[in-house]
Structure formats: structure tokens, C-alpha cells
N, C-alpha and C. Protein backbone atom coordinates (compact mmCIF):
# COMPACT_ATOMS: atom_id res chain seq x y z
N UNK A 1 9.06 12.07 35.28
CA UNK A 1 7.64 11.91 35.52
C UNK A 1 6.88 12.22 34.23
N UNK A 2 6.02 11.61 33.97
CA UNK A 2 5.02 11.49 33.07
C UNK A 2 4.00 12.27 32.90
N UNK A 3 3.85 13.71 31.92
CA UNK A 3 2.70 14.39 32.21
C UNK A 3 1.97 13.65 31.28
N UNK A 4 0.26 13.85 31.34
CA UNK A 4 -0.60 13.69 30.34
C UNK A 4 -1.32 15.43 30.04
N UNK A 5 -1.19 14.93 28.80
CA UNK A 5 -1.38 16.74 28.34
C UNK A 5 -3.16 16.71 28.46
N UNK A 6 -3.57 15.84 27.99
CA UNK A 6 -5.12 15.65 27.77
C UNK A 6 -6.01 14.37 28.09
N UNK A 7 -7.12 14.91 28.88
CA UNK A 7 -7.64 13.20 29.91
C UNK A 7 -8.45 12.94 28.91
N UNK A 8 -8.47 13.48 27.59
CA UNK A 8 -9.56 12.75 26.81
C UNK A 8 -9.21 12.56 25.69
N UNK A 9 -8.89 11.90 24.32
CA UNK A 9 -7.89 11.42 23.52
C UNK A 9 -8.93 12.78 21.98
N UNK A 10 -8.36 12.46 21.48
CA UNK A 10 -8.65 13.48 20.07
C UNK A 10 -9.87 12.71 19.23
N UNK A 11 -11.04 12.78 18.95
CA UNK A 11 -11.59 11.78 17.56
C UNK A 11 -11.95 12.24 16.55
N UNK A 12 -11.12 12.38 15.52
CA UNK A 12 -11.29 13.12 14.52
C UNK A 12 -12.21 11.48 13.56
N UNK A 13 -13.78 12.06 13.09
CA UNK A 13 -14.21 11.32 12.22
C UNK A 13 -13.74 11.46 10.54
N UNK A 14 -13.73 10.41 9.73
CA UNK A 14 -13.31 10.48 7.86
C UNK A 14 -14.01 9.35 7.44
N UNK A 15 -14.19 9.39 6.85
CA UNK A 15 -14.91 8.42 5.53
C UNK A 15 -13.93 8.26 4.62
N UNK A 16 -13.22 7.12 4.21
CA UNK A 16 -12.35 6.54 3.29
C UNK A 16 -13.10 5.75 2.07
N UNK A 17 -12.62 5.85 0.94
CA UNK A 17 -13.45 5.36 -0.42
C UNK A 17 -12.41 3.73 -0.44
N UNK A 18 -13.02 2.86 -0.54
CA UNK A 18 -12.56 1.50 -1.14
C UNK A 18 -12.95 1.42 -2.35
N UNK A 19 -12.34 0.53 -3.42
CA UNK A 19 -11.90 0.74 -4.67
C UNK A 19 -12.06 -1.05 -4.85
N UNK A 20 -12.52 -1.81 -5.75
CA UNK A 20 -12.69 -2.76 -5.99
C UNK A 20 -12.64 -3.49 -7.54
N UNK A 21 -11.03 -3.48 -8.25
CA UNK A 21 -11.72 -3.97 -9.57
C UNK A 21 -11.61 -5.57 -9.39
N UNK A 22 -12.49 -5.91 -10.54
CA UNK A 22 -12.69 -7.42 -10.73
C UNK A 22 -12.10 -7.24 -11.98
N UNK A 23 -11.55 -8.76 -12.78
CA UNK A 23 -11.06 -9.29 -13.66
C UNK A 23 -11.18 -10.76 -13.93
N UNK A 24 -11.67 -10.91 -15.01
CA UNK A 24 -12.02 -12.34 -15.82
C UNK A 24 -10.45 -13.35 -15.24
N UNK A 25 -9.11 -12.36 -15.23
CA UNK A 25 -7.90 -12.64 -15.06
C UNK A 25 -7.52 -13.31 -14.04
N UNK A 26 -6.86 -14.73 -13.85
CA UNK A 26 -6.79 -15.68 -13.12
C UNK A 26 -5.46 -14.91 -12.38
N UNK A 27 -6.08 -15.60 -10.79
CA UNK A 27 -5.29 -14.60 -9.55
C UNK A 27 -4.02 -15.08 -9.90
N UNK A 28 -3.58 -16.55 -10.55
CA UNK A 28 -1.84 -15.87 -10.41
C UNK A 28 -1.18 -15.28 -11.60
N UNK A 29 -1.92 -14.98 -12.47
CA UNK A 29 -1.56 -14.36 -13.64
C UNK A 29 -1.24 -12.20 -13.14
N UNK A 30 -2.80 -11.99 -12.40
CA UNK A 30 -2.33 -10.82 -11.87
C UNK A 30 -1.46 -11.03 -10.99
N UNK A 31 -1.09 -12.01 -10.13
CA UNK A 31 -0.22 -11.55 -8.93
C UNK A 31 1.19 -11.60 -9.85
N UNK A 32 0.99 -12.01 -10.88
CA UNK A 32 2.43 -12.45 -11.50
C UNK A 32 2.75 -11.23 -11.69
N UNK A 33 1.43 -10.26 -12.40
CA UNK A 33 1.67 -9.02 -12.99
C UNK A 33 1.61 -8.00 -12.06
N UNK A 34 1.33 -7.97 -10.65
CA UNK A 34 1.87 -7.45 -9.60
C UNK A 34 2.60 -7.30 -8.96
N UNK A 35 3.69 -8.16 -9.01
CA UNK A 35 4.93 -8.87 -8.83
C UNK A 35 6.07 -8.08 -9.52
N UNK A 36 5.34 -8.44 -10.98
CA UNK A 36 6.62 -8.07 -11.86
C UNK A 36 7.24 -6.20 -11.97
N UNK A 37 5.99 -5.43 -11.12
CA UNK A 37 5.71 -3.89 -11.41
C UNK A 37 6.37 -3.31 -9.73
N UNK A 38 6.37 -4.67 -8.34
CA UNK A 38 6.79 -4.03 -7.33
C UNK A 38 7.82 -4.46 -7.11
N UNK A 39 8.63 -3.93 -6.14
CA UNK A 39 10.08 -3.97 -5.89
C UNK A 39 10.37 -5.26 -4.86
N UNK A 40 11.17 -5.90 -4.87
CA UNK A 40 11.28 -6.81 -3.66
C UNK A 40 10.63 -7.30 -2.02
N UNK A 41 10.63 -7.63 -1.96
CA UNK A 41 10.25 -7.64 -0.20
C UNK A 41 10.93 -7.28 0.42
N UNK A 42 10.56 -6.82 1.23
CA UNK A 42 10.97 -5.29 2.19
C UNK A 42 11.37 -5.76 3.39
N UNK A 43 10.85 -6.78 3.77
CA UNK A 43 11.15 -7.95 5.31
C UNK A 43 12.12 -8.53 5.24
N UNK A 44 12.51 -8.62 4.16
CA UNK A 44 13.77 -9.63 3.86
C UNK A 44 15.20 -8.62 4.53
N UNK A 45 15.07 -7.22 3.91
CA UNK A 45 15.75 -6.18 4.30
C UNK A 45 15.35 -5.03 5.54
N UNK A 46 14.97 -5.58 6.58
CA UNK A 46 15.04 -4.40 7.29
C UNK A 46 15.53 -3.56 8.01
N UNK A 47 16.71 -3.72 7.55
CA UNK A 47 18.02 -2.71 7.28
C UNK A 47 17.30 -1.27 7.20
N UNK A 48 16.57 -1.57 5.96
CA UNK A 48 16.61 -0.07 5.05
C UNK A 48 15.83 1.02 5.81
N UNK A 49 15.28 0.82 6.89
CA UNK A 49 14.74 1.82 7.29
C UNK A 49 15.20 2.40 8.43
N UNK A 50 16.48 1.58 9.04
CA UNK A 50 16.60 1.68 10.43
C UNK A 50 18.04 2.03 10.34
N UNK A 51 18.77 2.59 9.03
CA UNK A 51 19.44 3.50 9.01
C UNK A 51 19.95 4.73 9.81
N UNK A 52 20.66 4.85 10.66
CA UNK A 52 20.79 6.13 11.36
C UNK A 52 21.70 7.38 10.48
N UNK A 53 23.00 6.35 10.53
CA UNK A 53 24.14 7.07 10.57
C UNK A 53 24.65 7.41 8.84
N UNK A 54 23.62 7.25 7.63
CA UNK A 54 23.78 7.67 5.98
C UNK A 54 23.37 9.18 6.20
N UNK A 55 23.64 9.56 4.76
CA UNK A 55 23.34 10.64 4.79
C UNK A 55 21.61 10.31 4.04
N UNK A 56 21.03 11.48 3.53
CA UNK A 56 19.61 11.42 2.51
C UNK A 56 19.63 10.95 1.30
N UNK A 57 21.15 11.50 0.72
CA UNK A 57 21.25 11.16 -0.50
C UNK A 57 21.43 9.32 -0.04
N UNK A 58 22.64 9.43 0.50
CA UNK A 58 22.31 7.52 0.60
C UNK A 58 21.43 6.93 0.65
N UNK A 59 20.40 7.34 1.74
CA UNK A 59 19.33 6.57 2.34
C UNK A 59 18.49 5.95 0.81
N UNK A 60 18.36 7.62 -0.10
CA UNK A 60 17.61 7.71 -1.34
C UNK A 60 17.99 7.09 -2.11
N UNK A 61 19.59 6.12 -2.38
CA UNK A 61 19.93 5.56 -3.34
C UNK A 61 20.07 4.29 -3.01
N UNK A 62 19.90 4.02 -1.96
CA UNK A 62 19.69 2.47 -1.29
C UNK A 62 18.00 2.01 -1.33
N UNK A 63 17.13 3.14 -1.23
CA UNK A 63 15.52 2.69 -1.73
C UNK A 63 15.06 2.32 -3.06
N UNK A 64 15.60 3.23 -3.79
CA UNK A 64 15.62 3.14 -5.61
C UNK A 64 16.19 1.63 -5.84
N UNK A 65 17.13 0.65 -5.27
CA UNK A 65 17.58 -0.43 -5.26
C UNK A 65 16.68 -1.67 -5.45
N UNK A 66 15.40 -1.28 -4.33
CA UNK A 66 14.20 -1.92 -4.02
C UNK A 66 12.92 -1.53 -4.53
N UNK A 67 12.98 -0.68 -5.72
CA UNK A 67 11.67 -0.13 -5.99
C UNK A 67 11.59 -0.74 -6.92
N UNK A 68 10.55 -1.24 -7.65
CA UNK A 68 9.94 -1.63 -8.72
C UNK A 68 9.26 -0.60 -9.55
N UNK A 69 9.27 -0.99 -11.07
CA UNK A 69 8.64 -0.40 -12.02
C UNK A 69 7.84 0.62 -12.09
N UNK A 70 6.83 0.45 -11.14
CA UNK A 70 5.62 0.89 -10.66
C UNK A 70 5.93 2.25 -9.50
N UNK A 71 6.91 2.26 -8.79
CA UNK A 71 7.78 3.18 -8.13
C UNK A 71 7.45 2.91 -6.59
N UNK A 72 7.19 1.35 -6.18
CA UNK A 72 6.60 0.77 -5.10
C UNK A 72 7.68 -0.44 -4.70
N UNK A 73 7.81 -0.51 -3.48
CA UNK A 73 8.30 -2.00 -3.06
C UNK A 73 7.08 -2.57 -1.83
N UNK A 74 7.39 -3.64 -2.19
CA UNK A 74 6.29 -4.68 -1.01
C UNK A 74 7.34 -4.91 0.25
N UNK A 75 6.61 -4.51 1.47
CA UNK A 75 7.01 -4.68 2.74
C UNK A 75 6.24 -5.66 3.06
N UNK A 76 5.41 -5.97 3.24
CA UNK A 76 4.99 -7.16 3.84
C UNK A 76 3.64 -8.20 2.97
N UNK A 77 4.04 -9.60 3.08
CA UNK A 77 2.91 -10.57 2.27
C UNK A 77 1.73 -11.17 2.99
N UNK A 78 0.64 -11.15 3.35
CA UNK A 78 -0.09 -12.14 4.33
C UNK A 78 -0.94 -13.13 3.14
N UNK A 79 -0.48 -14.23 3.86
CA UNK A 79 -1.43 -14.91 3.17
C UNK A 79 -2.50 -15.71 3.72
N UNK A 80 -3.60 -14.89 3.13
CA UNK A 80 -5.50 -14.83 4.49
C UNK A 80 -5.09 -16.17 3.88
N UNK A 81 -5.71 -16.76 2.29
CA UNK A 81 -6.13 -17.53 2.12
C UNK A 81 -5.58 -18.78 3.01
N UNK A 82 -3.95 -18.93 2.79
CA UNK A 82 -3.71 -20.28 3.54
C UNK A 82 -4.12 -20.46 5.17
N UNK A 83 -4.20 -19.38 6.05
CA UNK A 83 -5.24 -19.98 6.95
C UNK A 83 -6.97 -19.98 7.14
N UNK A 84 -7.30 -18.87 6.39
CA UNK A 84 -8.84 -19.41 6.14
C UNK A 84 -9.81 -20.29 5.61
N UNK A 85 -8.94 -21.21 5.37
CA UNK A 85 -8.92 -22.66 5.22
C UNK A 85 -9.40 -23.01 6.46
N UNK A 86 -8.95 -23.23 7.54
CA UNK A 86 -9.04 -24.15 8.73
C UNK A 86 -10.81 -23.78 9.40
N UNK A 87 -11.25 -22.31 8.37
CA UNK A 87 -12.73 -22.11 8.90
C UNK A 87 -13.79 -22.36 7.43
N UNK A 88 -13.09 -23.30 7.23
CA UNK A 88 -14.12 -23.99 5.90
C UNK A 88 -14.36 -22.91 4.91
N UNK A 89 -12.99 -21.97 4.62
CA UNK A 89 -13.13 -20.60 3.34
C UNK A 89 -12.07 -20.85 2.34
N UNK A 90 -13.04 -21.43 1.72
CA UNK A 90 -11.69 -21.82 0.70
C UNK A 90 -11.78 -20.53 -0.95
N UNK A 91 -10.43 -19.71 -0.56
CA UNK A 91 -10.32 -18.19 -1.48
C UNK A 91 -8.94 -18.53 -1.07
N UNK A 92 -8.81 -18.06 -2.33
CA UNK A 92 -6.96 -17.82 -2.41
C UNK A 92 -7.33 -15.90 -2.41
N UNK A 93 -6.38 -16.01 -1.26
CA UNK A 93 -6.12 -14.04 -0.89
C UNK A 93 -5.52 -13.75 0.27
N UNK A 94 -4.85 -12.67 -0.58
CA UNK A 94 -3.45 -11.86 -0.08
C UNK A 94 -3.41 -10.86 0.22
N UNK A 95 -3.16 -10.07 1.42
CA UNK A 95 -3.06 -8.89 1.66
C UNK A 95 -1.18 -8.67 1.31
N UNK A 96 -1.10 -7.13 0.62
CA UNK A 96 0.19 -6.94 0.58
C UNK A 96 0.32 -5.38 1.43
N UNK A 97 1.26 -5.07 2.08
CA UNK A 97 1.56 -3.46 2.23
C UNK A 97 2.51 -3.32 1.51
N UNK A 98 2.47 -2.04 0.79
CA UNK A 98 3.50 -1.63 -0.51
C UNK A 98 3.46 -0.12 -0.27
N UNK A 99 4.54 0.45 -0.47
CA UNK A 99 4.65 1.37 -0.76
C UNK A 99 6.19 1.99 -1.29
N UNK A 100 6.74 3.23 -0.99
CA UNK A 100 8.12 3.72 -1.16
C UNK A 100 8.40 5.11 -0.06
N UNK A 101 9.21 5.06 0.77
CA UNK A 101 9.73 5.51 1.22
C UNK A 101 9.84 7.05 1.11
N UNK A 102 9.88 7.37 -0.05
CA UNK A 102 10.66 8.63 -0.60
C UNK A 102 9.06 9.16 -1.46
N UNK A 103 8.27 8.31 -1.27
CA UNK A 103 6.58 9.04 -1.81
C UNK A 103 6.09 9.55 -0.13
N UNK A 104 6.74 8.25 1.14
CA UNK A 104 5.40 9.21 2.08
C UNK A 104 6.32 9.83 2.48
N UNK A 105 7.42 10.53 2.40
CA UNK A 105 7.81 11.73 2.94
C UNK A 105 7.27 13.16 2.15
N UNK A 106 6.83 12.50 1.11
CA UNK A 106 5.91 13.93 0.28
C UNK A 106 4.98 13.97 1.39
N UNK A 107 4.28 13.29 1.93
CA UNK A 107 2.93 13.41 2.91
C UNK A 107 3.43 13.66 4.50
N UNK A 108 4.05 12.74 5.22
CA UNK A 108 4.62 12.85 5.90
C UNK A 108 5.53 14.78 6.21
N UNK A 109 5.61 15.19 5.66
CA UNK A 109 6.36 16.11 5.32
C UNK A 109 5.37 17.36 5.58
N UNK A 110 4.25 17.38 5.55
CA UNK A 110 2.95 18.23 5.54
C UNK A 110 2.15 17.81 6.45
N UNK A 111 1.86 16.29 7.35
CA UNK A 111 1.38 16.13 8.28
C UNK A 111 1.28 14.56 8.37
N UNK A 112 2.19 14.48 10.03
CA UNK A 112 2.68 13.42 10.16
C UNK A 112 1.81 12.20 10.56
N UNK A 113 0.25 12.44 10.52
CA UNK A 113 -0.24 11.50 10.97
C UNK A 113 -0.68 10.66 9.45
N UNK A 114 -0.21 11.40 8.31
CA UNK A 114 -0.39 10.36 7.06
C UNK A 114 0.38 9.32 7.34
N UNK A 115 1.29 9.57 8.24
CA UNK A 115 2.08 7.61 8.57
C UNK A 115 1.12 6.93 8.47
N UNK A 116 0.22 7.23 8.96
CA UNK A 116 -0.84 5.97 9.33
C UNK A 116 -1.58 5.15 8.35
N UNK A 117 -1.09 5.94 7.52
CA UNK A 117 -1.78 5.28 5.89
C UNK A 117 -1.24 5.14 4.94
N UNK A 118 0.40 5.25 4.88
CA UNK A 118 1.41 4.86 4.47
C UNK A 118 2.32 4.17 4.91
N UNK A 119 2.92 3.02 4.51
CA UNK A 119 2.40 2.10 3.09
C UNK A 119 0.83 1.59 3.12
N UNK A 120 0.61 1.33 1.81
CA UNK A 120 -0.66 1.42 1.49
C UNK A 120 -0.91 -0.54 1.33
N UNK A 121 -2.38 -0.33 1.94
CA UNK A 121 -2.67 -2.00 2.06
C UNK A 121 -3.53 -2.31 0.36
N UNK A 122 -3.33 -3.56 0.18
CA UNK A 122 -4.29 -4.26 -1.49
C UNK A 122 -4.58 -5.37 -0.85
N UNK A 123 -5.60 -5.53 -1.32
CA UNK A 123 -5.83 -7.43 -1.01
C UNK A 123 -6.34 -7.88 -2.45
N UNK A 124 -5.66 -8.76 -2.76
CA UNK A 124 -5.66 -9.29 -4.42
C UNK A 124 -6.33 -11.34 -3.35
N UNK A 125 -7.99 -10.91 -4.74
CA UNK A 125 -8.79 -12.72 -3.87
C UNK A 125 -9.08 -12.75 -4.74
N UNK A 126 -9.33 -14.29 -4.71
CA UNK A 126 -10.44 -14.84 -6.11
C UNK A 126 -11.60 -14.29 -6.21
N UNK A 127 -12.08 -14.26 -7.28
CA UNK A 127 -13.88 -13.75 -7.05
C UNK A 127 -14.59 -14.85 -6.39
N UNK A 128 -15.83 -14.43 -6.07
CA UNK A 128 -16.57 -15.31 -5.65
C UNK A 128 -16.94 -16.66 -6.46
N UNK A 129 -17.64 -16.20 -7.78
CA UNK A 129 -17.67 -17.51 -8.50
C UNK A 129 -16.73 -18.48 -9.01
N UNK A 130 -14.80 -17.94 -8.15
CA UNK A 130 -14.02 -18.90 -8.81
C UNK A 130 -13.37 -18.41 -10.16
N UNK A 131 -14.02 -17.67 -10.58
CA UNK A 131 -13.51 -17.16 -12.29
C UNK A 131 -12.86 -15.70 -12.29
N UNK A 132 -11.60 -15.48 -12.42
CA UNK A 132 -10.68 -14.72 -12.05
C UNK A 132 -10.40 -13.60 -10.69
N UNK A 133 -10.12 -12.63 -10.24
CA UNK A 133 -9.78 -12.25 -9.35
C UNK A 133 -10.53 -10.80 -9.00
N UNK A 134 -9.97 -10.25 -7.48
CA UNK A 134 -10.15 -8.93 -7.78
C UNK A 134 -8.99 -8.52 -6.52
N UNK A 135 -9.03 -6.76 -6.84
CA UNK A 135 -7.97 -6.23 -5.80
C UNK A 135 -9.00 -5.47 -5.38
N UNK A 136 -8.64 -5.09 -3.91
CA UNK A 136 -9.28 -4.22 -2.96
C UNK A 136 -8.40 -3.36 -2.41
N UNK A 137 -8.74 -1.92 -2.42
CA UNK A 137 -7.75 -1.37 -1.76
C UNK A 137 -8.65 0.39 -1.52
N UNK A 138 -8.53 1.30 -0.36
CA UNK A 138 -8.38 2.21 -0.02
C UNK A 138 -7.70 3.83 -0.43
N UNK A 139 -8.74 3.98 -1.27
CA UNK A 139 -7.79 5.30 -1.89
C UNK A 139 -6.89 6.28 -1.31
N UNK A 140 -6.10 5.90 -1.08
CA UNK A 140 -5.02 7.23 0.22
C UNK A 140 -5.06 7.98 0.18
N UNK A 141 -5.44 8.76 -0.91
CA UNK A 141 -5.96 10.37 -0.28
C UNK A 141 -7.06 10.37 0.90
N UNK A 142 -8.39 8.96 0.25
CA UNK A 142 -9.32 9.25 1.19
C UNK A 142 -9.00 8.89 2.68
N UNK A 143 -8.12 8.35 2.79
CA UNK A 143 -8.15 8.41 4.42
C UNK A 143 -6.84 9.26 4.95
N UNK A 144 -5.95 10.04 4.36
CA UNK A 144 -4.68 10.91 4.49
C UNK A 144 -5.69 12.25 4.64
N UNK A 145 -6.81 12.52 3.93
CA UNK A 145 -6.90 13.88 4.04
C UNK A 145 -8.50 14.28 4.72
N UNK A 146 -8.13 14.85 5.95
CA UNK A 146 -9.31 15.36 6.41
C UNK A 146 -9.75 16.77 6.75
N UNK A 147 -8.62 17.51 6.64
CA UNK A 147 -8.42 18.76 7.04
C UNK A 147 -8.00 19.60 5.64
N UNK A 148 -8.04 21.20 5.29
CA UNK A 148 -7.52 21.84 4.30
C UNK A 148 -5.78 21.75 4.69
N UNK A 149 -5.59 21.30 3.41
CA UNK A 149 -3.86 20.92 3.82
C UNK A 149 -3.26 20.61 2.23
N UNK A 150 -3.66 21.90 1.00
CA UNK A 150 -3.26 21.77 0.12
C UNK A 150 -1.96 20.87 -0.33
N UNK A 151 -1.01 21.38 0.17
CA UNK A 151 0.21 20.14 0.04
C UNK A 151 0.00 18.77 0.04
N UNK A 152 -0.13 18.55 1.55
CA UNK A 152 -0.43 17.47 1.75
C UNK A 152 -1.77 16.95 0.64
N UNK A 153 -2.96 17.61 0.19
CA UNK A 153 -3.70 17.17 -0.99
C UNK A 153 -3.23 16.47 -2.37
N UNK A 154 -1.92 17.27 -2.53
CA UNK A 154 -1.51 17.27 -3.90
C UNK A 154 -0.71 16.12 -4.05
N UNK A 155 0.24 16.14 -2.86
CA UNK A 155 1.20 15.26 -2.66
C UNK A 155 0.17 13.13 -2.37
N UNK A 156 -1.21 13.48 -1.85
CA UNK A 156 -1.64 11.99 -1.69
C UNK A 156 -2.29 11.98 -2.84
N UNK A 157 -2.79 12.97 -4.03
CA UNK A 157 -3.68 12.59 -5.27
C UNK A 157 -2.51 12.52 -6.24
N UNK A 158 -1.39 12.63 -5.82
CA UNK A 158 -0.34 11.84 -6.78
C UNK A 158 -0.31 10.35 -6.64
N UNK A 159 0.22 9.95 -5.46
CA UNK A 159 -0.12 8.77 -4.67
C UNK A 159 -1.02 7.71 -5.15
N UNK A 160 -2.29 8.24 -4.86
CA UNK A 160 -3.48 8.04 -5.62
C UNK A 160 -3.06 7.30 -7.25
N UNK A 161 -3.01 8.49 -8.10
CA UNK A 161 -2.83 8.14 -9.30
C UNK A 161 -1.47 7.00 -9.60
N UNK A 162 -0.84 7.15 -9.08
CA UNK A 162 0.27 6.13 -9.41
C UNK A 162 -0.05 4.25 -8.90
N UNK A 163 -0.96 4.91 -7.52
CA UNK A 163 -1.78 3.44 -7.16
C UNK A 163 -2.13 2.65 -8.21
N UNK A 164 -3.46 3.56 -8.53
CA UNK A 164 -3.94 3.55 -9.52
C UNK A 164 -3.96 3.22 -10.78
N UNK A 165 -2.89 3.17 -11.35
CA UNK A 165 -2.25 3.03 -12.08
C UNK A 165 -1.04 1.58 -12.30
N UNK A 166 -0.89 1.13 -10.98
CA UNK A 166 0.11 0.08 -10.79
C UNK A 166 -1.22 -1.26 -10.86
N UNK A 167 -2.35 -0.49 -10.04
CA UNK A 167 -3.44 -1.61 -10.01
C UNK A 167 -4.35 -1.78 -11.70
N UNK A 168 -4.52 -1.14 -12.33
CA UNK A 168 -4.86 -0.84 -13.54
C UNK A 168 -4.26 -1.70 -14.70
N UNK A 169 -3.19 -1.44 -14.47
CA UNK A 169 -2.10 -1.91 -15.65
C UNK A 169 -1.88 -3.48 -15.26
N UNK A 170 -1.64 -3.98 -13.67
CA UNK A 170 -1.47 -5.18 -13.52
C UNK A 170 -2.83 -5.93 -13.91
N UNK A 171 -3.99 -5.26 -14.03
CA UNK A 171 -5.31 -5.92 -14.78
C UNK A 171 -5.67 -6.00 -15.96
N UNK A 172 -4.98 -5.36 -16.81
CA UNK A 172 -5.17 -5.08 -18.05
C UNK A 172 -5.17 -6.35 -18.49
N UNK A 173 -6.12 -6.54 -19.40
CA UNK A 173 -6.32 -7.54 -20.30
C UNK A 173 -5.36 -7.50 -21.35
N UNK A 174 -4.64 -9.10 -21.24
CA UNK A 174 -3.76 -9.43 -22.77
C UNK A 174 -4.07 -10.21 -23.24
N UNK A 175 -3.64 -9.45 -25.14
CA UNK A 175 -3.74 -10.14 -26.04
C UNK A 175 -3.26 -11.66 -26.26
């Protein structure tokens, strides 16, 4: 039998920061350079998570397999643009979820409802006027941390910075 512990559900309110750079840089030049920094697709293998019977060390040396440069693999690709077409929106844009395994157990590890925001979503679109791109994305600390939970702080403003950093570098302007 089924207890319910509570007839009224929990609502914890947060305010999350979105993050928006633009670039002169034509969308498949960054996606190229987004590409080249994350680890494989993650759908292709979903094996890797549904592991029972490895040990940690395995699990940990079978993820490193799939990580990219950047210390991220892509789990999943959507691509808005090819059906927002059919409502007269013509934008090339992609939502990706990316992340690594062995980063949200730093969070996970201190409080388990950071699942919910790990792996982390980007949406890489054209700009509006047509002339290069931009990424959108959700700073994970800001929506991982609502409560005093030093660990868990330290462990998503790493997170953060390495985002940060994967999105940064794939914009960088070349010579």
C-alpha cells in the first residue's frame, strides 16, 4: 500500500541567470567548434549509464572514452530549427544537453535534486539579422543552488566556469 507522506507538494521559488553570447561567427563554424571540444553522442551509447554490475573505477574509465576536450559529452541533439519551419520560422537552432557524468556526481553528491539541472541545456541559433550566431544557456549554479550548501556551491561554480569556458573558446574569434 501506498502512503503519501504530504497532501501538499513542496514549492521552493529560484531565479536562474540566462547567459546569451552573440558572434559575428557563422552558426556552422561555431557548431563545428562545439563539436570539436564535446565528446560524442551519448544516445548512440546508452549503455553507459545503465551499468549495474562495473565497478566505479570502470564505470569512470568507460566515461573518459566519451568526453571531449572541454571535459563534456553531448547526450542529446534537437533540432528546433528543422521543424520550425512548418510555422513559417525560418532559424537554424539547436538545443544540445551536454554534460559528464563524473562532474554531476560532485553536485549530486551534496544534494540530489541538482539532477535536475544536470546535464546542462545550450541552444546555439542564428541571430536575428541572419549574420552569425548566438548560444543561450542557464548558468548551473543559478538554478542548482538555492539553499546554504557550501559544497554543493563550490562544486556548481566549477561547473559554471568550465561551461563557460567551453562556450567562450568555441566563440572566439579566428585569425
Amino acid at each position: 500500500m501506498n502512503k503519501i507522506i504530504r497532501n501538499k507538494p513542496e514549492m521552493i521559488d529560484f531565479v536562474g541567470i540566462r547567459v546569451r553570447h552573440f558572434t559575428t561567427i557563422s552558426f556552422d563554424q561555431v557548431l563545428g567548434e562545439l563539436r570539436a571540444r564535446v565528446g560524442g553522442t551519448f544516445t548512440k551509447n546508452k549503455e553507459l549509464l545503465n551499468i549495474e554490475s562495473e565497478t566505479r573505477e570502470e564505470f569512470e574509465k568507460r566515461v573518459e572514452k566519451y568526453v571531449g576536450p572541454s571535459g563534456f559529452m553531448l547526450f542529446s541533439e534537437i533540432d528546433h530549427g528543422s521543424w520550425i519551419k512548418k510555422f513559417g520560422i525560418n532559424r537554424r537552432m539547436l538545443r544540445w544537453i551536454l554534460g559528464n557524468p563524473l562532474i554531476a556526481i560532485t553536485m549530486i553528491q551534496h544534494d540530489y535534486t541538482s539532477g535536475l539541472f544536470v546535464p546542462i541545456d545550450l541552444l546555439l541559433a542564428e541571430n536575428d539579422d541572419g549574420v552569425g550566431c548566438n548560444v543561450t544557456y542557464a548558468v548551473p549554479s543559478s538554478l542548482i543552488m538555492f539553499e546554504k550548501n557550501p559544497e554543493l556551491r563550490s562544486a556548481a561554480e566549477i561547473l559554471d566556469a568550465k561551461f563557460e569556458s567551453l562556450v567562450s573558446e568555441a566563440m572566439a574569434t579566428r585569425e
